[in-house]
PDB file of N, CA and C in Angstrom:
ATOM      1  N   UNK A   1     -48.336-118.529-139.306  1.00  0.00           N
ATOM      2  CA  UNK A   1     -48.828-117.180-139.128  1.00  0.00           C
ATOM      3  C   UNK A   1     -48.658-116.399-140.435  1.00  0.00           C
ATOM      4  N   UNK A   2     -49.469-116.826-141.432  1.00  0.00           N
ATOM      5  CA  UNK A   2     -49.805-115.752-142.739  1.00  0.00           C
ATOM      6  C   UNK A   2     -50.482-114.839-143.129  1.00  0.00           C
ATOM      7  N   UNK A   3     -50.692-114.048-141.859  1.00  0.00           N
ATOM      8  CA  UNK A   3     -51.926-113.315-141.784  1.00  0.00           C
ATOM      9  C   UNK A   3     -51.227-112.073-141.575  1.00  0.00           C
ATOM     10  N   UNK A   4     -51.893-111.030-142.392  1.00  0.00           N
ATOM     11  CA  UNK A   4     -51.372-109.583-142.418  1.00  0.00           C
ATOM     12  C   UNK A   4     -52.464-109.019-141.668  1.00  0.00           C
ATOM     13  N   UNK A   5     -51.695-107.552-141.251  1.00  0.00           N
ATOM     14  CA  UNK A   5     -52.909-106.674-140.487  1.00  0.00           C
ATOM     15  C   UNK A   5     -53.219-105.734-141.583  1.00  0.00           C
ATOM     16  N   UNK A   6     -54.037-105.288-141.464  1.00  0.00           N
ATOM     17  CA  UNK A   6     -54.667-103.974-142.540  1.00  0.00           C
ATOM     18  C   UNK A   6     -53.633-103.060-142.254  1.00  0.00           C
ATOM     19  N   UNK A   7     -53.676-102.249-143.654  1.00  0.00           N
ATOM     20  CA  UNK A   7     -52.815-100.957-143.869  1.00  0.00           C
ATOM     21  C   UNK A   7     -53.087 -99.895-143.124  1.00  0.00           C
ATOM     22  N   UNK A   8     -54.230 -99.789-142.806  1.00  0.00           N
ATOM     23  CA  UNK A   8     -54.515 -98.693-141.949  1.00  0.00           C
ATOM     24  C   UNK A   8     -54.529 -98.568-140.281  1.00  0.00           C
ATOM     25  N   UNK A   9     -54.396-100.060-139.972  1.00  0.00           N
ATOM     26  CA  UNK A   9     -53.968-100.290-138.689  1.00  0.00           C
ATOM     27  C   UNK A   9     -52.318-100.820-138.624  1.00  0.00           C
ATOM     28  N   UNK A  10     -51.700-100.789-139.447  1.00  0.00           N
ATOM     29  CA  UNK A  10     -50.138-101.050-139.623  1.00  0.00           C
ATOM     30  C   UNK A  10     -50.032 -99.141-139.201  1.00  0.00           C
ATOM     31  N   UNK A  11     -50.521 -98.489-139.733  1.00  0.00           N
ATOM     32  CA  UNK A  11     -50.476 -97.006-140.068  1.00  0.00           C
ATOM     33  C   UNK A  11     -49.911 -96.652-138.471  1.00  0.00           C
ATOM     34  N   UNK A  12     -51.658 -96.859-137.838  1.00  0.00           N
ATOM     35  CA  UNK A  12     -51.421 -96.568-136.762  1.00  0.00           C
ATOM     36  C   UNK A  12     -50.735 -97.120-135.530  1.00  0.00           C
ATOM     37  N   UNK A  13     -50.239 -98.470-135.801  1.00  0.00           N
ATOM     38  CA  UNK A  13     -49.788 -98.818-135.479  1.00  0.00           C
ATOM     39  C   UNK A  13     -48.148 -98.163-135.434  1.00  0.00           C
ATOM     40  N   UNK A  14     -47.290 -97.752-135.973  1.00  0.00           N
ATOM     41  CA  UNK A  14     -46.067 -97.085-136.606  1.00  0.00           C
ATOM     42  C   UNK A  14     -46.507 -95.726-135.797  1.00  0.00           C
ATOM     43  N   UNK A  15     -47.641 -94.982-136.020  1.00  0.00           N
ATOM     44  CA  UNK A  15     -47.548 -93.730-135.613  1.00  0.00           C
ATOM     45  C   UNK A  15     -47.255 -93.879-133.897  1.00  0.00           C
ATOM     46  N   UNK A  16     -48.121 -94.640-133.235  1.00  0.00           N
ATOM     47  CA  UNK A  16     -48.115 -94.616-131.762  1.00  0.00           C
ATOM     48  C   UNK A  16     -46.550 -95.386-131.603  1.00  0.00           C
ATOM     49  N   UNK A  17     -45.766 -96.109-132.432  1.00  0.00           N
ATOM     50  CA  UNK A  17     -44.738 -96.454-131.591  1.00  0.00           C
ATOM     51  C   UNK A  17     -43.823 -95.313-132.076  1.00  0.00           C
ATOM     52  N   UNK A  18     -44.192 -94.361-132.834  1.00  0.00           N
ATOM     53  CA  UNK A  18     -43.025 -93.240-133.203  1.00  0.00           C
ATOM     54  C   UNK A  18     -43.590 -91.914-132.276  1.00  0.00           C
ATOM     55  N   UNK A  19     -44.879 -92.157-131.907  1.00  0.00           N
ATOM     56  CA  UNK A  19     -45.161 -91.212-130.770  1.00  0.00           C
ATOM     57  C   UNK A  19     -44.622 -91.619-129.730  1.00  0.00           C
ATOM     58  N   UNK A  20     -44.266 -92.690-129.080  1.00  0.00           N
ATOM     59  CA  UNK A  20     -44.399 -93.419-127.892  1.00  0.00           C
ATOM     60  C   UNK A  20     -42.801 -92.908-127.488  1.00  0.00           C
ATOM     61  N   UNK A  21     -42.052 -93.117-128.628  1.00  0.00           N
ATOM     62  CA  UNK A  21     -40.198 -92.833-128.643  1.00  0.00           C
ATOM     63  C   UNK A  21     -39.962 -91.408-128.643  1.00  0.00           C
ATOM     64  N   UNK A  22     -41.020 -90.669-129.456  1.00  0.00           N
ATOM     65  CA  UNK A  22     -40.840 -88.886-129.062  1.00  0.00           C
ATOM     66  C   UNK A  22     -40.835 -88.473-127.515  1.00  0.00           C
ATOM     67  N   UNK A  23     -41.982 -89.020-126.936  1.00  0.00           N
ATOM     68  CA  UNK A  23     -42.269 -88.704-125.681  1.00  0.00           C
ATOM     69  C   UNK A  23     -41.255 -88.808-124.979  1.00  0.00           C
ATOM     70  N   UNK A  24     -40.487 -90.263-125.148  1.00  0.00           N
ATOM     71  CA  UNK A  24     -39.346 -90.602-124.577  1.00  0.00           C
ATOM     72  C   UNK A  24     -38.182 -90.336-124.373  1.00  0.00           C
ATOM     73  N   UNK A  25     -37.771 -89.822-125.698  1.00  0.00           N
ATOM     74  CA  UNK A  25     -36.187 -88.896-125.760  1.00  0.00           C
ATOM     75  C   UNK A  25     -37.010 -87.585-125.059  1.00  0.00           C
ATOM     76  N   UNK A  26     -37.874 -86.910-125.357  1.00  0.00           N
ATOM     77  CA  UNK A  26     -38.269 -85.787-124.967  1.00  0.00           C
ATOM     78  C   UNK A  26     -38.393 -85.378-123.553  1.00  0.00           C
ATOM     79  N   UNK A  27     -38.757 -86.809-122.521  1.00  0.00           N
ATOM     80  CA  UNK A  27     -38.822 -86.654-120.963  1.00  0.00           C
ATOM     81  C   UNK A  27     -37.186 -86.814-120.755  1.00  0.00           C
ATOM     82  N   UNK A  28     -36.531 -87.867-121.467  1.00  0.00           N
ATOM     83  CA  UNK A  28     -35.064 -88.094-121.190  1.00  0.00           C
ATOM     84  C   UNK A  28     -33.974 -86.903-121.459  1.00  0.00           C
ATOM     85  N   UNK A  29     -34.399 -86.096-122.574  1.00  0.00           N
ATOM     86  CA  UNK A  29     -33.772 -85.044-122.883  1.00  0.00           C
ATOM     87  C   UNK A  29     -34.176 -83.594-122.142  1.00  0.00           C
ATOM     88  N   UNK A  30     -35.348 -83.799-121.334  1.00  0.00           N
ATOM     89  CA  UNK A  30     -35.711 -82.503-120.360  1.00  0.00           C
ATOM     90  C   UNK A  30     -34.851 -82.713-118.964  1.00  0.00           C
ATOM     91  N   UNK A  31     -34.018 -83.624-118.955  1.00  0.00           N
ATOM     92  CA  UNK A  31     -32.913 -83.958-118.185  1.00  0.00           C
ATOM     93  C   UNK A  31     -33.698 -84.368-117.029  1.00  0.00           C
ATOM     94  N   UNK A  32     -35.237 -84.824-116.989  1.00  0.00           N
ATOM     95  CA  UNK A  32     -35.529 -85.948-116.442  1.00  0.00           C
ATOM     96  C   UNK A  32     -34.781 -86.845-115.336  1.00  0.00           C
ATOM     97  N   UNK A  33     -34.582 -87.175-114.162  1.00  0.00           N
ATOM     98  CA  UNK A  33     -33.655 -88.446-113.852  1.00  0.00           C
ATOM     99  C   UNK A  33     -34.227 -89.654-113.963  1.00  0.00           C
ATOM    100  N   UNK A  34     -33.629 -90.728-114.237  1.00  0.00           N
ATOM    101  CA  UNK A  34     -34.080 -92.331-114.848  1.00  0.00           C
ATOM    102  C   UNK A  34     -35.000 -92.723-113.724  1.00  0.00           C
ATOM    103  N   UNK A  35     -35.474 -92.636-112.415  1.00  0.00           N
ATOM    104  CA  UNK A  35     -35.959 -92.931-111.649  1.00  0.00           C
ATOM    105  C   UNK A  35     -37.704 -92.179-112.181  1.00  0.00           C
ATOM    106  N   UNK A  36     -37.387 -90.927-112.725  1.00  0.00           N
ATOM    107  CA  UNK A  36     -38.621 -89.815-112.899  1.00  0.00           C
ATOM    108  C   UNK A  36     -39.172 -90.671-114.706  1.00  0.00           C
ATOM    109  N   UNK A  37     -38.037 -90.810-115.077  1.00  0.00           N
ATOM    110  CA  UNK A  37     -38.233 -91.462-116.643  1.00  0.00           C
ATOM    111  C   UNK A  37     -39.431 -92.853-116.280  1.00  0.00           C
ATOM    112  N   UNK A  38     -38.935 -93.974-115.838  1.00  0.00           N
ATOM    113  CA  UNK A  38     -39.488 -95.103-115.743  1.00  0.00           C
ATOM    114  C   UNK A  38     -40.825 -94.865-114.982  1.00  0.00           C
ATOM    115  N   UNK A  39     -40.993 -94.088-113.741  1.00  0.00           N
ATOM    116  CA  UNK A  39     -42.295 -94.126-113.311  1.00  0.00           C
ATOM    117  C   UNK A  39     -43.211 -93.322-113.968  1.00  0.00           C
ATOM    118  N   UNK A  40     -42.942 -92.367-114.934  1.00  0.00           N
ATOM    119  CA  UNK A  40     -43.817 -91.784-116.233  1.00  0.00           C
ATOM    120  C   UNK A  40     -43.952 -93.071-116.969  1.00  0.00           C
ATOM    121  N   UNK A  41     -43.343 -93.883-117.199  1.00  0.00           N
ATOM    122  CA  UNK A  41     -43.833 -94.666-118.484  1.00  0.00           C
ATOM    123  C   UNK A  41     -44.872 -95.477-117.681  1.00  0.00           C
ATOM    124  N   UNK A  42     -44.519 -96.308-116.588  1.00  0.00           N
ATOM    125  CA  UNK A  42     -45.443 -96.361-115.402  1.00  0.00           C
ATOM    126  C   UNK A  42     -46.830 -96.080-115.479  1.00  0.00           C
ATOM    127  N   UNK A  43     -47.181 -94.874-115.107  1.00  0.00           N
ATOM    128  CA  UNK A  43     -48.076 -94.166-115.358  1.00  0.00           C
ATOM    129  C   UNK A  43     -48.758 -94.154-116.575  1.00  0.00           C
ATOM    130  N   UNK A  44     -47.769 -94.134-117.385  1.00  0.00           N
ATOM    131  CA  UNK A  44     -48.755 -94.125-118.787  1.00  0.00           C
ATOM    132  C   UNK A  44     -49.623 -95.268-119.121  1.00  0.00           C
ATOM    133  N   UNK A  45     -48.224 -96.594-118.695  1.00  0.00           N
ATOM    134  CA  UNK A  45     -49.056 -97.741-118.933  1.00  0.00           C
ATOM    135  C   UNK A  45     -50.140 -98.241-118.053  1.00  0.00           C
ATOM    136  N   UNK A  46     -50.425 -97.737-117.268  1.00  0.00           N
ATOM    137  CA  UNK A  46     -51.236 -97.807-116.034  1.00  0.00           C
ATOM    138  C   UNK A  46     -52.502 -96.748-116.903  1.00  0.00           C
ATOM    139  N   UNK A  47     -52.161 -96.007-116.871  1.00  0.00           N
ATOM    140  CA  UNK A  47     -53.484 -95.479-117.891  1.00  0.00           C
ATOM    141  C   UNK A  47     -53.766 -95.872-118.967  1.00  0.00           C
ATOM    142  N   UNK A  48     -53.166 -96.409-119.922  1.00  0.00           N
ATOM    143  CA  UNK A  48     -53.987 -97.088-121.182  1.00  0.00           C
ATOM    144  C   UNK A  48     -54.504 -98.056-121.046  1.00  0.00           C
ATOM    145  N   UNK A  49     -54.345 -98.544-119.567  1.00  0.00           N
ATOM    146  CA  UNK A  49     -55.537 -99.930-119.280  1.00  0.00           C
ATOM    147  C   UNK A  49     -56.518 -99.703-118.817  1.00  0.00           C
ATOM    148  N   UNK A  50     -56.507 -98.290-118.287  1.00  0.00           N
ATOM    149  CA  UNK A  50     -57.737 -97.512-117.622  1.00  0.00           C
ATOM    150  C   UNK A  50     -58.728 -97.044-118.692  1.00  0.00           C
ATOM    151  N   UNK A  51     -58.018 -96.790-119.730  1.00  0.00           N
ATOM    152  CA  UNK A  51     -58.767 -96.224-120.657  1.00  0.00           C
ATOM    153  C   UNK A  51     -59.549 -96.943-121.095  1.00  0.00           C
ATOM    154  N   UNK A  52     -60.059 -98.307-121.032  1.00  0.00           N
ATOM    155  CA  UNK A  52     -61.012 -98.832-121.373  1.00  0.00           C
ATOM    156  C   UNK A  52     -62.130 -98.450-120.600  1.00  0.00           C
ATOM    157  N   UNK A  53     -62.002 -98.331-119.155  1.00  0.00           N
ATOM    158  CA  UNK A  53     -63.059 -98.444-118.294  1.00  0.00           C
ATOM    159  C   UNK A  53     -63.326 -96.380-118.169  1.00  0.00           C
ATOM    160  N   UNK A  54     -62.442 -95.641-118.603  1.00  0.00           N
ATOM    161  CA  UNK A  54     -62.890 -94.319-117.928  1.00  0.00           C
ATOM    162  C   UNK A  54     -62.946 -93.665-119.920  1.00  0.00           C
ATOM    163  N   UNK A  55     -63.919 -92.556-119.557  1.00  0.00           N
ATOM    164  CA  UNK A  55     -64.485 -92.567-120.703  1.00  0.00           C
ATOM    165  C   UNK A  55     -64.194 -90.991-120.723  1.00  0.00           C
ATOM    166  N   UNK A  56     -64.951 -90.351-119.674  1.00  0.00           N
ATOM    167  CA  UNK A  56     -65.182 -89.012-119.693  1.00  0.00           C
ATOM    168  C   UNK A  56     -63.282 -88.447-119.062  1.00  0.00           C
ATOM    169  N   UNK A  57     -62.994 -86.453-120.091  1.00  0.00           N
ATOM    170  CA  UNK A  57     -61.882 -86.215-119.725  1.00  0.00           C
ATOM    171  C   UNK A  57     -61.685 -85.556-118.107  1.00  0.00           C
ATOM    172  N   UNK A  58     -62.528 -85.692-117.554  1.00  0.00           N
ATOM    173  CA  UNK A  58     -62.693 -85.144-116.073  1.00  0.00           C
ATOM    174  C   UNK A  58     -62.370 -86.455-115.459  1.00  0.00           C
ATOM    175  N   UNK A  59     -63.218 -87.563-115.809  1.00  0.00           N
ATOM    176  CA  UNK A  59     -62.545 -88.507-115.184  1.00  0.00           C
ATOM    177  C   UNK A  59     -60.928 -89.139-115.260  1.00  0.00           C
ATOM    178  N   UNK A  60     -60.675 -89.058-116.458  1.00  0.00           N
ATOM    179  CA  UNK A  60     -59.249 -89.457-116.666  1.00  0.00           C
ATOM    180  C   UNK A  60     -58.557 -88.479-116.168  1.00  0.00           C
ATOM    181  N   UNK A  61     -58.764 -86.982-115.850  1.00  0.00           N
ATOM    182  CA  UNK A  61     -57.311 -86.088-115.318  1.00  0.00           C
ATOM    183  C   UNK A  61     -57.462 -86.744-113.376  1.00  0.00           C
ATOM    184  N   UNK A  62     -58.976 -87.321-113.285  1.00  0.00           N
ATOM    185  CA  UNK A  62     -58.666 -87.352-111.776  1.00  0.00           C
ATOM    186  C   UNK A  62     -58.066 -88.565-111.864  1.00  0.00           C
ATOM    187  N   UNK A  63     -58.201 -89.185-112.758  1.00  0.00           N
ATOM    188  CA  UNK A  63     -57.860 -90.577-112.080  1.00  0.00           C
ATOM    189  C   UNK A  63     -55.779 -91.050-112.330  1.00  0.00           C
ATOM    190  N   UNK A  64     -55.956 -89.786-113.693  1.00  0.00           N
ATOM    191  CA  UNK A  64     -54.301 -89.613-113.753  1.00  0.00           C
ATOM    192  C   UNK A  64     -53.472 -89.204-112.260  1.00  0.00           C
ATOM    193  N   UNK A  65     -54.248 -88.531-111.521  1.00  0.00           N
ATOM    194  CA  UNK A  65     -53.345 -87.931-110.144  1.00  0.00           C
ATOM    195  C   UNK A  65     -53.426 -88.765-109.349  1.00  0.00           C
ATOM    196  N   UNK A  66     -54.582 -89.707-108.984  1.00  0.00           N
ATOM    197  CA  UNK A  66     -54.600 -90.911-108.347  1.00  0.00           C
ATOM    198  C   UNK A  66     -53.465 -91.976-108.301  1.00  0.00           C
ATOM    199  N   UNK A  67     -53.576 -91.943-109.991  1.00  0.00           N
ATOM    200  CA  UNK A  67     -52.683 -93.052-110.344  1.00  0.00           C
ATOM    201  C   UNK A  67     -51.343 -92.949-110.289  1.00  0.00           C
ATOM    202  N   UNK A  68     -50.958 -91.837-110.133  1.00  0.00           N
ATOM    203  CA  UNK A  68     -49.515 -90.767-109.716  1.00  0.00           C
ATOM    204  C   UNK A  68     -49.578 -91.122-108.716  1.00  0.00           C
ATOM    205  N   UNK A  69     -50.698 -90.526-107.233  1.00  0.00           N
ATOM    206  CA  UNK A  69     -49.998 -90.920-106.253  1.00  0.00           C
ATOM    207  C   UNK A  69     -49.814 -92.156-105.725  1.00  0.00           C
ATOM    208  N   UNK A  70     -50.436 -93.052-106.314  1.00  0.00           N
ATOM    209  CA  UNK A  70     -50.410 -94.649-106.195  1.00  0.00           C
ATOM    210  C   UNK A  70     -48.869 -94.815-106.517  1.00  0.00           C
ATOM    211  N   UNK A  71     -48.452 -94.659-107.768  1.00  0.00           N
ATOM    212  CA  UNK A  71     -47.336 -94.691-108.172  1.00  0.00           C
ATOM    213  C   UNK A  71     -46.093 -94.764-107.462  1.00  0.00           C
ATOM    214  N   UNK A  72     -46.269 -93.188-106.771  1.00  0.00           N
ATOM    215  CA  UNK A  72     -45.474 -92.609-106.000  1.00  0.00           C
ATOM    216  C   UNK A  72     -45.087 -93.291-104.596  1.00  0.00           C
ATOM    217  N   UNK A  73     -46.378 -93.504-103.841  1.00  0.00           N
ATOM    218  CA  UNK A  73     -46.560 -94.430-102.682  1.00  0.00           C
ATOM    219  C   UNK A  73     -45.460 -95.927-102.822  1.00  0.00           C
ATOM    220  N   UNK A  74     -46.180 -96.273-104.101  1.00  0.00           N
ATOM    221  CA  UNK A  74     -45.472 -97.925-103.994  1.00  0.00           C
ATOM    222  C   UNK A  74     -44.053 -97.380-104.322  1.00  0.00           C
ATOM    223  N   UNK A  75     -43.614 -96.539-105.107  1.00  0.00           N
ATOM    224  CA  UNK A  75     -41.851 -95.986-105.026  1.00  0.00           C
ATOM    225  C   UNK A  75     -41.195 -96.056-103.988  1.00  0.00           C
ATOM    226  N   UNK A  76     -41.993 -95.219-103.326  1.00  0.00           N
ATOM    227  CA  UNK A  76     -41.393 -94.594-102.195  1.00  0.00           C
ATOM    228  C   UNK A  76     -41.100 -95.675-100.947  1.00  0.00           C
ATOM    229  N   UNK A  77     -42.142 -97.179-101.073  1.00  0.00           N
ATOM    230  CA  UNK A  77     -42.100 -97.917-100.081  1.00  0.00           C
ATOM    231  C   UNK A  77     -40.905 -99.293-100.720  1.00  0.00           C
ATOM    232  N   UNK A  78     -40.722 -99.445-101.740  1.00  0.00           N
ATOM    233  CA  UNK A  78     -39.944-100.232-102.765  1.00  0.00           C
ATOM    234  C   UNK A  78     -38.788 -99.634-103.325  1.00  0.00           C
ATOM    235  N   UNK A  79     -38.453 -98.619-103.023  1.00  0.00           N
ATOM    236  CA  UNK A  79     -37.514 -97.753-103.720  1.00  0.00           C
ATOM    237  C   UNK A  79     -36.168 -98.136-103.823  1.00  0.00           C
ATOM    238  N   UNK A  80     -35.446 -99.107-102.742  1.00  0.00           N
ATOM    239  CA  UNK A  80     -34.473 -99.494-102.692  1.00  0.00           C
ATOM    240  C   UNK A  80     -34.603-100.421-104.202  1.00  0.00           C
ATOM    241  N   UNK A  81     -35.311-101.756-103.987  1.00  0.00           N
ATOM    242  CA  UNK A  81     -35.770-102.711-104.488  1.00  0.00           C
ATOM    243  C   UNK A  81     -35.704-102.380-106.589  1.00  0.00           C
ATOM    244  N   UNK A  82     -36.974-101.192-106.610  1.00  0.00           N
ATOM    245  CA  UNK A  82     -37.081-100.595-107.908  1.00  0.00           C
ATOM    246  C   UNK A  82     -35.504-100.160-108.132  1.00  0.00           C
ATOM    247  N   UNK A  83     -34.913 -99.353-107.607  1.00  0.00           N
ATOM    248  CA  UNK A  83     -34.051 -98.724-108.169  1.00  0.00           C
ATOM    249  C   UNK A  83     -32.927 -99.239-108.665  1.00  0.00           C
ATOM    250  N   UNK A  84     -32.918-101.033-107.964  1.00  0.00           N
ATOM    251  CA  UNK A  84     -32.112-101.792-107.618  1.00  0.00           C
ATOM    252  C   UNK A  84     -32.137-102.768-109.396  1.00  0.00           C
ATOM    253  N   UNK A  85     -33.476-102.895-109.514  1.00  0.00           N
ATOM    254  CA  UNK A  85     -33.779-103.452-110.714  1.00  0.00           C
ATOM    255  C   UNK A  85     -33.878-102.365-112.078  1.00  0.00           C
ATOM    256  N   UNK A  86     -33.811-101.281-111.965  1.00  0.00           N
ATOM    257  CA  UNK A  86     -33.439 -99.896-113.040  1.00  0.00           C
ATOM    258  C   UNK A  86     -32.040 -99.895-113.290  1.00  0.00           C
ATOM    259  N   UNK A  87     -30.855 -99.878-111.879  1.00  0.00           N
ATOM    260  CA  UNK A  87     -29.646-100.119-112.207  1.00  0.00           C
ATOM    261  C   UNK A  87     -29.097-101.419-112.807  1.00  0.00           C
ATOM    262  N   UNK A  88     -30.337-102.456-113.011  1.00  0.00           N
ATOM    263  CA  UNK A  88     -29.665-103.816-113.641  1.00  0.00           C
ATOM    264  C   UNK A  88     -30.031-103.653-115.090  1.00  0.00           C
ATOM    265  N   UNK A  89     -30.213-102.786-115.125  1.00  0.00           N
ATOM    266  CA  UNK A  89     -31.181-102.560-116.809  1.00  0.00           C
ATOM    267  C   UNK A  89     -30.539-101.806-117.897  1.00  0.00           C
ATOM    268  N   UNK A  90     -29.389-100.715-117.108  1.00  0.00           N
ATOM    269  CA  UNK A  90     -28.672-100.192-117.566  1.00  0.00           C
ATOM    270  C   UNK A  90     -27.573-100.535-118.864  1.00  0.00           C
TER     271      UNK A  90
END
């Protein structure tokens, strides 16, 4: 594997994982609880796979609340289970 990526996608590459860690201390430091922490990241990653297929910003705010309450649903029915595998992570 001798293959470099371009400078300008190294770039952005660095920016989104130094955005990605702002967000993160920033939900963790709004005193957040770890249960509220992990199903935001959840969510997020659940939307950047969406983002291929949804284009327009009307569609992505509906489909962000969708994908919240989807979220929420499978929590709420797994919750023992999830919370069970968050406290092993610790």
């Amino acid at each position: 594997m001798n293959e470099k990526i371009r400078e300008d996608i190294q770039l952005r590459i660095e920016k989104l994982v130094e955005k990605t860690f702002k967000k993160i201390i920033e939900k963790a430091t709004k005193g957040d609880s770890l249960e509220q922490l992990v199903k935001s990241l959840i969510i997020e990653k659940i939307m950047a796979k969406l983002k291929i297929l949804i284009r327009r910003t009307v569609v992505k705010k509906v489909a962000k609340i969708v994908v919240k309450k989807s979220v929420d649903k499978f929590w709420n029915n797994h919750r023992d289970q999830l919370l069970n595998i968050v406290e092993n992570l610790k």
